[in-house]
Protein backbone atom coordinates (compact mmCIF):
# COMPACT_ATOMS: atom_id res chain seq x y z
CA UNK A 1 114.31 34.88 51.53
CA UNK A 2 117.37 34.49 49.20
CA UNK A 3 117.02 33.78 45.57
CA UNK A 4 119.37 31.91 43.86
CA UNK A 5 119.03 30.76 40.20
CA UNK A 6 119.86 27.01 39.38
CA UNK A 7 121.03 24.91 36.44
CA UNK A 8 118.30 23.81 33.79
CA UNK A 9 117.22 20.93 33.60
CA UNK A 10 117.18 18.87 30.32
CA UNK A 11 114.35 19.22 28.19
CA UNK A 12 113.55 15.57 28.28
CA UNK A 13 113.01 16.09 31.91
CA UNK A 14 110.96 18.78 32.11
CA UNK A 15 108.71 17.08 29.43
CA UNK A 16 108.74 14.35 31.96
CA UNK A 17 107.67 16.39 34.84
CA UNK A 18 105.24 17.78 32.47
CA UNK A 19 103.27 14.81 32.22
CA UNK A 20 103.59 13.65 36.10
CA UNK A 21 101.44 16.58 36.84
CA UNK A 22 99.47 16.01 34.55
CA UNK A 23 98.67 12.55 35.92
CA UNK A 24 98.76 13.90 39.38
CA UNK A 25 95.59 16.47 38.38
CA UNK A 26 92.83 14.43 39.26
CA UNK A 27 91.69 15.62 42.88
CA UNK A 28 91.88 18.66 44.39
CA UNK A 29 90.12 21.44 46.26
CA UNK A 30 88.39 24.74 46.78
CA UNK A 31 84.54 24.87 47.21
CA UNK A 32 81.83 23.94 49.44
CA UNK A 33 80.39 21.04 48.15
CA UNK A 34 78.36 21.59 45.12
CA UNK A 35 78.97 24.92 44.53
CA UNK A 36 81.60 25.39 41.49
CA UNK A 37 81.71 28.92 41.57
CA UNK A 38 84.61 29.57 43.72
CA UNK A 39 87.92 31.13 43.44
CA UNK A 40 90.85 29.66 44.95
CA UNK A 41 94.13 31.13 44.65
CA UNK A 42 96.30 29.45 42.29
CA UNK A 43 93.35 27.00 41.12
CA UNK A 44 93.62 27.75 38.39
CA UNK A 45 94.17 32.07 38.39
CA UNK A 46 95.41 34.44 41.11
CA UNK A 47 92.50 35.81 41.89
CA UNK A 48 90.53 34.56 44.49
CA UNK A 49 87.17 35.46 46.29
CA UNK A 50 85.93 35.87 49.88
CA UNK A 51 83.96 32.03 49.85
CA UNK A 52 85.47 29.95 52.66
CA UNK A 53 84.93 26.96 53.19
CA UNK A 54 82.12 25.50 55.32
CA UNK A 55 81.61 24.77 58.85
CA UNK A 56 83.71 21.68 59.97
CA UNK A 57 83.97 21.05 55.99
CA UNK A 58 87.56 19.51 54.69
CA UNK A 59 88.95 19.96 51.16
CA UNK A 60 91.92 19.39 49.25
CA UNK A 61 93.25 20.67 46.32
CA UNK A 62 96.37 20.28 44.56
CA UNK A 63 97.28 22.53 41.01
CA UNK A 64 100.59 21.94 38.75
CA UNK A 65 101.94 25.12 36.81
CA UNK A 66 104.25 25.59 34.42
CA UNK A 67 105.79 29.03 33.73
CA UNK A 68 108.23 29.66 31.20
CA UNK A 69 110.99 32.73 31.89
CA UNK A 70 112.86 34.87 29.39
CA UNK A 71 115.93 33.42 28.32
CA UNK A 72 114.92 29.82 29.70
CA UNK A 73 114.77 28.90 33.38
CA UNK A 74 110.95 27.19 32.68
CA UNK A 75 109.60 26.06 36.35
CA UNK A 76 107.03 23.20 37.07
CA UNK A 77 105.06 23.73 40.39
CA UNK A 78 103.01 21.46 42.31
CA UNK A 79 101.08 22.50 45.44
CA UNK A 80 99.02 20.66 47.19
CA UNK A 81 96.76 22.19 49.68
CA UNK A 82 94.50 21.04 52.54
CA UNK A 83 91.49 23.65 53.93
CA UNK A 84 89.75 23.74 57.35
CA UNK A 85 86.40 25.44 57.58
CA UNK A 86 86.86 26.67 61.30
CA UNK A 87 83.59 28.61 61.09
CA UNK A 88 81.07 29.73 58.21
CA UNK A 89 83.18 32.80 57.14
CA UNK A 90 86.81 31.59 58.75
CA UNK A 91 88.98 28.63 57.55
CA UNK A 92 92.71 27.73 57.56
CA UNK A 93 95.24 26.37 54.92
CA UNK A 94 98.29 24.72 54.70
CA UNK A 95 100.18 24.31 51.53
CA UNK A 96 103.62 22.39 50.74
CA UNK A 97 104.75 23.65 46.85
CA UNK A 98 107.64 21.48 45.10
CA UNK A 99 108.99 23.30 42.33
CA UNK A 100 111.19 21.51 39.54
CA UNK A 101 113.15 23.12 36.65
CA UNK A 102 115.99 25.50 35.51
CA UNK A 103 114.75 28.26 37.14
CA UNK A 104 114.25 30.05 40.25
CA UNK A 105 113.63 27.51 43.08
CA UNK A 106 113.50 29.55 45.84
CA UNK A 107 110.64 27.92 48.00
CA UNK A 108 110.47 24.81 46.92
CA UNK A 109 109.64 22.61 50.15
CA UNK A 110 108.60 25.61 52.39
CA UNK A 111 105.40 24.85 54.42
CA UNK A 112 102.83 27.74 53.84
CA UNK A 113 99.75 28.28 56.34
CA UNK A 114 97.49 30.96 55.82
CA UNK A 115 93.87 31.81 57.50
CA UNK A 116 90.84 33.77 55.36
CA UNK A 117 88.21 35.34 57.26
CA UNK A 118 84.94 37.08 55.74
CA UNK A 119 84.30 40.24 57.75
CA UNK A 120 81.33 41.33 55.66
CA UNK A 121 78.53 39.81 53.43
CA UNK A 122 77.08 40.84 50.05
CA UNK A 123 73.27 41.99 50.99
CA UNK A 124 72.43 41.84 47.44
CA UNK A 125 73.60 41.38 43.81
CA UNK A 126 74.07 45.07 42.08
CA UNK A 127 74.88 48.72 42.95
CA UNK A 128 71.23 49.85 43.63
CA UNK A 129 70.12 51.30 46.39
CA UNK A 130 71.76 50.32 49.44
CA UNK A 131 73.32 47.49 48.09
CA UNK A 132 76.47 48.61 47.28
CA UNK A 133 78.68 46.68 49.47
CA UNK A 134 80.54 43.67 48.40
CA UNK A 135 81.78 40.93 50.08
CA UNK A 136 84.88 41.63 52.36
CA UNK A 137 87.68 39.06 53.71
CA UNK A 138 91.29 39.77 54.86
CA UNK A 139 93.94 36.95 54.64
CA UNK A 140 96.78 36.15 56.61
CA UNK A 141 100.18 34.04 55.03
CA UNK A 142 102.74 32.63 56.60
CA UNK A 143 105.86 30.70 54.97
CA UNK A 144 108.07 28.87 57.04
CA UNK A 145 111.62 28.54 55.62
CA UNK A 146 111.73 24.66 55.45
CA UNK A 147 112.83 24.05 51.74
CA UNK A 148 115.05 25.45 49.11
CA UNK A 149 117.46 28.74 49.75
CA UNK A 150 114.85 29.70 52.72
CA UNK A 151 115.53 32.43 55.18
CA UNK A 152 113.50 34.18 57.53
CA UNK A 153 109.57 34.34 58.44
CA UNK A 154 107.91 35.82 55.33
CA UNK A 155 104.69 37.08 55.51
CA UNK A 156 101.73 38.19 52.75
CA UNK A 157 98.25 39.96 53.67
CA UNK A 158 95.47 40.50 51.12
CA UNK A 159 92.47 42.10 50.86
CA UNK A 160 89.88 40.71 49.22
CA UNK A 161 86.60 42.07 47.99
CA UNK A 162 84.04 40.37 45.99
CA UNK A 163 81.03 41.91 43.80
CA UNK A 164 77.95 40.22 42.79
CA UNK A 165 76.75 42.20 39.75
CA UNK A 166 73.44 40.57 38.70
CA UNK A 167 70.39 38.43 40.44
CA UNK A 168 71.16 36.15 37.08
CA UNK A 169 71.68 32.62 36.72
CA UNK A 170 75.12 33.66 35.21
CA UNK A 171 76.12 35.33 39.10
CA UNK A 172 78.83 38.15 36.95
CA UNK A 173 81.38 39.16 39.59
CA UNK A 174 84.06 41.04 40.15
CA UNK A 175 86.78 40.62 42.35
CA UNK A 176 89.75 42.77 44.10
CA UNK A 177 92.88 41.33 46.04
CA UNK A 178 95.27 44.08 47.08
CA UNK A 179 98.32 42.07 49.08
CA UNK A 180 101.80 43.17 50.81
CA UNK A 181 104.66 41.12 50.89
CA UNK A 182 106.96 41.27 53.17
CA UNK A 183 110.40 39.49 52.58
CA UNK A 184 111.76 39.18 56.20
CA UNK A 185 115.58 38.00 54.74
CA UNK A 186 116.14 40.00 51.70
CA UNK A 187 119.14 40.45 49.97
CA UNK A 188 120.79 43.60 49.16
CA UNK A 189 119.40 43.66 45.51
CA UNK A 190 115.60 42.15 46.82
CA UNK A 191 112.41 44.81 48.33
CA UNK A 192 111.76 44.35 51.58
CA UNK A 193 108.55 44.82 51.53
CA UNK A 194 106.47 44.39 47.72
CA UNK A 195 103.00 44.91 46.69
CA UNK A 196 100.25 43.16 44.35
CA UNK A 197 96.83 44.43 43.07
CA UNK A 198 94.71 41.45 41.26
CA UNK A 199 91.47 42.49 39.11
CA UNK A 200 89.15 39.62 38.11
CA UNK A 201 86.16 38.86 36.94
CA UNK A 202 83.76 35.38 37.21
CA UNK A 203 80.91 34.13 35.14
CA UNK A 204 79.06 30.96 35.18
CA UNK A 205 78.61 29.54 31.20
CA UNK A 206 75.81 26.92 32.92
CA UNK A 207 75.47 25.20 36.42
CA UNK A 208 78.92 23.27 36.36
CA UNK A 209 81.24 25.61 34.33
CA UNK A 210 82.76 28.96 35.49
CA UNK A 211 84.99 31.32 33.28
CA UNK A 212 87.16 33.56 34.71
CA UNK A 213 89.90 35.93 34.23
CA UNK A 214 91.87 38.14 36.20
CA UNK A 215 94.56 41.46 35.41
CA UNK A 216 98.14 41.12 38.07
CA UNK A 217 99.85 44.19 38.79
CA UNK A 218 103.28 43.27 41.16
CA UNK A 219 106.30 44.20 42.25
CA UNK A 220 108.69 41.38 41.90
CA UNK A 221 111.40 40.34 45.02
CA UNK A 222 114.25 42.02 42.69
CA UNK A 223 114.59 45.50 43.10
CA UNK A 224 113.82 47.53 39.92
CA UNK A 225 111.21 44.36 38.44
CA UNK A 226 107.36 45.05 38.02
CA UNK A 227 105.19 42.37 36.24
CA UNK A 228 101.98 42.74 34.16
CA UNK A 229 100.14 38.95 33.72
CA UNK A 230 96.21 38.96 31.99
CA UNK A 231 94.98 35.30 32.77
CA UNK A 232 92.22 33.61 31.57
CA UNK A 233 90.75 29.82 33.12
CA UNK A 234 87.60 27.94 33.38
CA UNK A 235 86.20 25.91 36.39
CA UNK A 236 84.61 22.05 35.45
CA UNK A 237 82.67 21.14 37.88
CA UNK A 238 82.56 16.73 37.01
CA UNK A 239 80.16 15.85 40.43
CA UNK A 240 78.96 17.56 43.71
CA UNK A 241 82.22 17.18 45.07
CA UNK A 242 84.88 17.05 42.36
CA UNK A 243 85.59 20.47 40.19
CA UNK A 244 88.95 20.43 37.39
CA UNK A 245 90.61 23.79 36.36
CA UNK A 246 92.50 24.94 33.90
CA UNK A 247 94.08 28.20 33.18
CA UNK A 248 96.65 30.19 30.74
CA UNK A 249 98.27 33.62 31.44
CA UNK A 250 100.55 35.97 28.97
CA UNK A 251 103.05 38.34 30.08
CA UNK A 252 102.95 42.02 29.49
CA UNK A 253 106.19 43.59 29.73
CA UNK A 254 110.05 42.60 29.87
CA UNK A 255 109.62 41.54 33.46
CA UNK A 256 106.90 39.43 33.29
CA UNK A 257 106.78 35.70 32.23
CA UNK A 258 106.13 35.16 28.72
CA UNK A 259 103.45 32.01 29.27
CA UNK A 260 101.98 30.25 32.23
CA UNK A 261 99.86 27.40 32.12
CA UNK A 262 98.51 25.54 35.62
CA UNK A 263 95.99 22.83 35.72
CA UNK A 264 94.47 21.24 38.71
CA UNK A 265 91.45 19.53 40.89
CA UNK A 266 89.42 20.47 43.77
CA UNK A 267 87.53 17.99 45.94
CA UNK A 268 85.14 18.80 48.98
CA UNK A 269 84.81 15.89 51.55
């Protein structure tokens, strides 16, 4: 897909978008009911784990961020997101993100459907013994070139693996999401083809809060750009079916964004 970088928008309206998200924050999606630890991509971090959603079980999500760019260009992104659980270890999403600002809308409006499927299950918390294994999951992306400067069938697969590291009450984990890109229109100056390796790590602080934080390695769409982005977030899980996030990320390196902040809810039916 092209990229094409538009005027900024006032300040006074970005403040304004601002607060609409933050109005619009109140539910969203991500776990099986009553279970807050759960790791949704975007909600509020990158990373994300191999839990699917259950059997025949609905949620919705939806998760504003704001990223600001060197030189200006800040974005505001809303996504809302609806999940399937098809089976226990296989459900389906479909995502529509609106992105407002001065900077790089390319997207905006696209429809996004994507399937995760757990391949393999954790036997058992820790490295001893024969219980090395962690959970395994592959996910498939699709992004249909509906909204703004769109062009061609892009696709993203990931990887995803998923450690339990202690029989605790705290369930430590660590998680892995290595993903290719694949740009089906690019431009003369864009990749092709662009990878992304995501290291994180989860930690319940007490049965309804989660911390977590994650380490992005990736290859932006413009040739030549790599970006570095340590995140940091907490899960809030407010009843058995309604969990708030919040996150904030720092860029490390010229290429990467200076500050992102997203906030959003997750709600089970």
């Amino acid at each position: 897909m092209t990229r094409r970088a538009l005027p900024a928008c006032p300040r006074s309206a970005r403040v304004l978008l601002l607060a609409a998200a933050a109005a619009t924050t109140i539910p969203v999606s991500g776990a099986r009911a009553g279970d807050v630890h759960d790791l949704q991509r975007g909600l509020p971090l990158e990373v994300e784990d191999t839990v699917t959603a259950g059997d025949h079980q609905l949620q919705l999500q939806a998760a504003a961020r704001y990223e600001r760019a060197d030189g200006g260009g800040d974005t505001l992104t809303i996504e809302p997101q609806l999940q399937y659980g098809i089976t226990d270890r296989f459900h389906v999403e479909v995502s529509y993100p609106i992105i407002a600002g001065g900077g790089d809308r390319t997207g905006s409006g696209n429809v996004v459907a994507a399937g995760l499927y757990r391949f393999l299950d954790e036997d058992h918390a820790g490295f001893g013994g024969d219980h090395i294994w962690p959970s395994l999951a592959v996910k498939g992306q699709f992004e249909l070139p509906t909204g703004v400067n769109a062009d061609g069938l892009d696709t993203d697969i990931r990887f995803i693996a998923t450690k339990t590291l202690t029989q605790a009450e705290s369930q430590d984990r660590l998680h892995l999401n290595v993903a290719w890109i694949h740009n089906a229109a690019a431009e003369s100056d864009e990749r092709h083809n662009a990878f992304s390796l995501i290291f994180g790590y989860s930690r319940k602080l007490d049965d309804k809060t989660v911390f977590l934080a994650d380490l992005i390695r990736q290859q932006e769409r413009q040739e030549g750009e790599d970006s570095t982005i340590l995140e940091a977030g907490l899960l809030r899980q407010v009843s058995e079916r309604l969990t708030l996030a919040g996150g904030v990320g720092f860029g490390l390196g010229d290429d990467s964004p200076p500050i992102r902040l997203t906030v959003g809810v997750q709600y089970s039916f």
